[in-house]
Each structure stands twice: as structure tokens, then as C-alpha cells.
Protein backbone atom coordinates (compact mmCIF):
# COMPACT_ATOMS: atom_id res chain seq x y z
CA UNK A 1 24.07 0.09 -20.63
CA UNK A 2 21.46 -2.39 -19.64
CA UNK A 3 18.19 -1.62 -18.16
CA UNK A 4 18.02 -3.17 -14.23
CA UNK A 5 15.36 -5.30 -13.75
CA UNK A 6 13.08 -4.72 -10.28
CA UNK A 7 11.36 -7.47 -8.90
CA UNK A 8 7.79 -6.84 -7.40
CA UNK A 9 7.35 -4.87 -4.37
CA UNK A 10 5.57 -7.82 -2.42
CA UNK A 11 5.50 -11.51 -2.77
CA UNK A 12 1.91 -11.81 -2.81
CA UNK A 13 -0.61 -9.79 -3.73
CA UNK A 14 -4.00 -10.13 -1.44
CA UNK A 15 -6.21 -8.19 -2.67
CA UNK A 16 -6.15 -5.30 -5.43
CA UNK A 17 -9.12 -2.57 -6.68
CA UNK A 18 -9.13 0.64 -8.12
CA UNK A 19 -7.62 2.32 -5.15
CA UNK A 20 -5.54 0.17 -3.14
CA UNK A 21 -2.80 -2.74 -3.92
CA UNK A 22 -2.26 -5.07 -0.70
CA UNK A 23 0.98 -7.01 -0.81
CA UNK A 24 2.07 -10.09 1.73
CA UNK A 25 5.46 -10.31 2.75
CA UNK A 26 7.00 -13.05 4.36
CA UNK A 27 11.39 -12.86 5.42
CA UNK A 28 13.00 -15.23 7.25
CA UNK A 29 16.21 -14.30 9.02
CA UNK A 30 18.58 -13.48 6.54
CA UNK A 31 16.50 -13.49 3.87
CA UNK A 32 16.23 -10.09 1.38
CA UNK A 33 13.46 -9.16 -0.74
CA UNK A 34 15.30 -8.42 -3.73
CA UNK A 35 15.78 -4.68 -5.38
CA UNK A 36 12.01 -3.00 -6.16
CA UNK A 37 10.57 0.36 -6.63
CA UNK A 38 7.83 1.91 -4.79
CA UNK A 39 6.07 4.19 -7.83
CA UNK A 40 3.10 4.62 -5.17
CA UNK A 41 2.72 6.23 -1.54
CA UNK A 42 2.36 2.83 0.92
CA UNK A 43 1.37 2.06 4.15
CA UNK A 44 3.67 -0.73 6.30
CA UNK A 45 1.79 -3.20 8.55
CA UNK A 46 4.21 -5.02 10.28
CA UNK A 47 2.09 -8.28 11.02
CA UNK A 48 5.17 -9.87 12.64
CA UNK A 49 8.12 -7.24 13.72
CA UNK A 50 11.44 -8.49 13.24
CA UNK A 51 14.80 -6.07 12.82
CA UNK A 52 15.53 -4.98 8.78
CA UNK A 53 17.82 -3.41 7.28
CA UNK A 54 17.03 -1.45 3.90
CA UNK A 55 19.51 -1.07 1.30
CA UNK A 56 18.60 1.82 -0.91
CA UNK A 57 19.48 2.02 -4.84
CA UNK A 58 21.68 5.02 -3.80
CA UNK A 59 23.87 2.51 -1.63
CA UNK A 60 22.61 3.90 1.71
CA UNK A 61 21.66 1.30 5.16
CA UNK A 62 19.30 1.88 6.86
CA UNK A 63 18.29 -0.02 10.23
CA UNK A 64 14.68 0.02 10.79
CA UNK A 65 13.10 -2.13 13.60
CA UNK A 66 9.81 -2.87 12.91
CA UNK A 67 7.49 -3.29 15.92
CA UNK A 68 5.04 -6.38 15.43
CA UNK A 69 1.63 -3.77 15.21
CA UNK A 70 3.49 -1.32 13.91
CA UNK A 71 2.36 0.69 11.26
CA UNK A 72 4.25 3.30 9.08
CA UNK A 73 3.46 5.67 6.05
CA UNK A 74 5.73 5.88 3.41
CA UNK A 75 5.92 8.48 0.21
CA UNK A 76 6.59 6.87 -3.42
CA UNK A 77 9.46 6.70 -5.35
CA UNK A 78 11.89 4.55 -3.18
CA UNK A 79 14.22 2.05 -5.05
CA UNK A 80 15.43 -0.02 -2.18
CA UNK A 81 16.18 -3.82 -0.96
CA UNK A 82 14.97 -5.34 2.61
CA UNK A 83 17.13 -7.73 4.30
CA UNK A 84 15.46 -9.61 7.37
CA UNK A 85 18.89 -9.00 10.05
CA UNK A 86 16.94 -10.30 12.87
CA UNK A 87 16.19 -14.07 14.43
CA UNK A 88 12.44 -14.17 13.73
CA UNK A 89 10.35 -14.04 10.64
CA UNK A 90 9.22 -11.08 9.18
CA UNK A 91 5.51 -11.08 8.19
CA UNK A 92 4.26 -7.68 6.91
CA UNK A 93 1.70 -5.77 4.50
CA UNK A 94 2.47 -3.08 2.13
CA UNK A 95 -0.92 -0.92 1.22
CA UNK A 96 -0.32 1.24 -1.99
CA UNK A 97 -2.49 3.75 -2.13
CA UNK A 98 -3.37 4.53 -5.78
CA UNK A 99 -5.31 7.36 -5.66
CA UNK A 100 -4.71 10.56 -4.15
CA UNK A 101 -1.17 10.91 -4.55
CA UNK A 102 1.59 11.43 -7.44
CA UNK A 103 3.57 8.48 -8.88
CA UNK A 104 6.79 8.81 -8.16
């Protein structure tokens, strides 16, 4: 069996210490930010809201409209894929928070 390969959870990373790992993510419509694991708890900052769609590793969809503003915490170990299914560009920041929580 061969071993999946994940790509990064962001497309950017902004800035990085010893406690936090801020990504940039840009999606135009119909674009997907291709499979990736979250081994850390993260914080979503949807910069510019647009309607996703997040395909898990499990197979499930889930539709998630993201609010330009809006911000949402998240728990580790997610394995999932985010698809853009709206008409405007997707801007966001994903926070991992490295301390304080289990890796998942």
C-alpha cells in the first residue's frame, strides 16, 4: 500500500514562533486546496468569506459558509480538502496554536 502524500495546510506561511503557525490562504471559485491534515488545534479568519465545501478523508461534505470577519475554532486532527463553491475569492488565515493543546 502506498503512503498518501498531504500537501501543507496553507499556501503561505506569514509568520511562525514557538507558539503559533499563521497560514495565508487564497481560493478562487472553484479552486480546492488539495488533501492536508490539521495535527494542531486552529483558529479560521475568514479575511474574505466566500461559500466552501470541505471534503473530509472519511468521504463526508460538508457546506460551510464562511462569513467575511468570521472567525471559527477548530480541534486537531482533521484530514480534509476545501473546495471554493462560491463566485468570489476566498482569502482566509489559519492560526495553529502549538502550545496548549494535544497533537492530533
Amino acid at each position: 500500500m502506498t503512503e498518501q502524500v498531504l500537501s501543507p495546510v496553507g499556501q503561505e506561511i506569514m509568520l511562525e514562533n514557538d507558539k503559533v503557525r499563521i497560514w495565508h490562504i487564497t481560493l478562487a471559485p472553484g479552486e480546492t486546496q488539495p488533501l492536508h491534515h490539521h495535527g494542531l488545534a486552529y483558529v479560521v479568519v475568514a479575511v474574505q468569506g466566500a461559500k466552501n465545501v470541505i471534503h473530509t478523508a472519511a468521504g463526508e461534505r460538508i457546506d460551510v459558509e464562511e462569513k467575511t470577519g468570521a472567525v471559527v475554532f477548530r480541534e486537531p486532527g482533521q484530514t480534509h480538502m476545501l473546495t471554493n463553491a462560491g463566485d468570489t475569492v476566498y482569502i482566509g488565515r489559519i492560526i495553529e496554536l502549538k502550545t496548549g493543546f494535544d497533537r492530533a
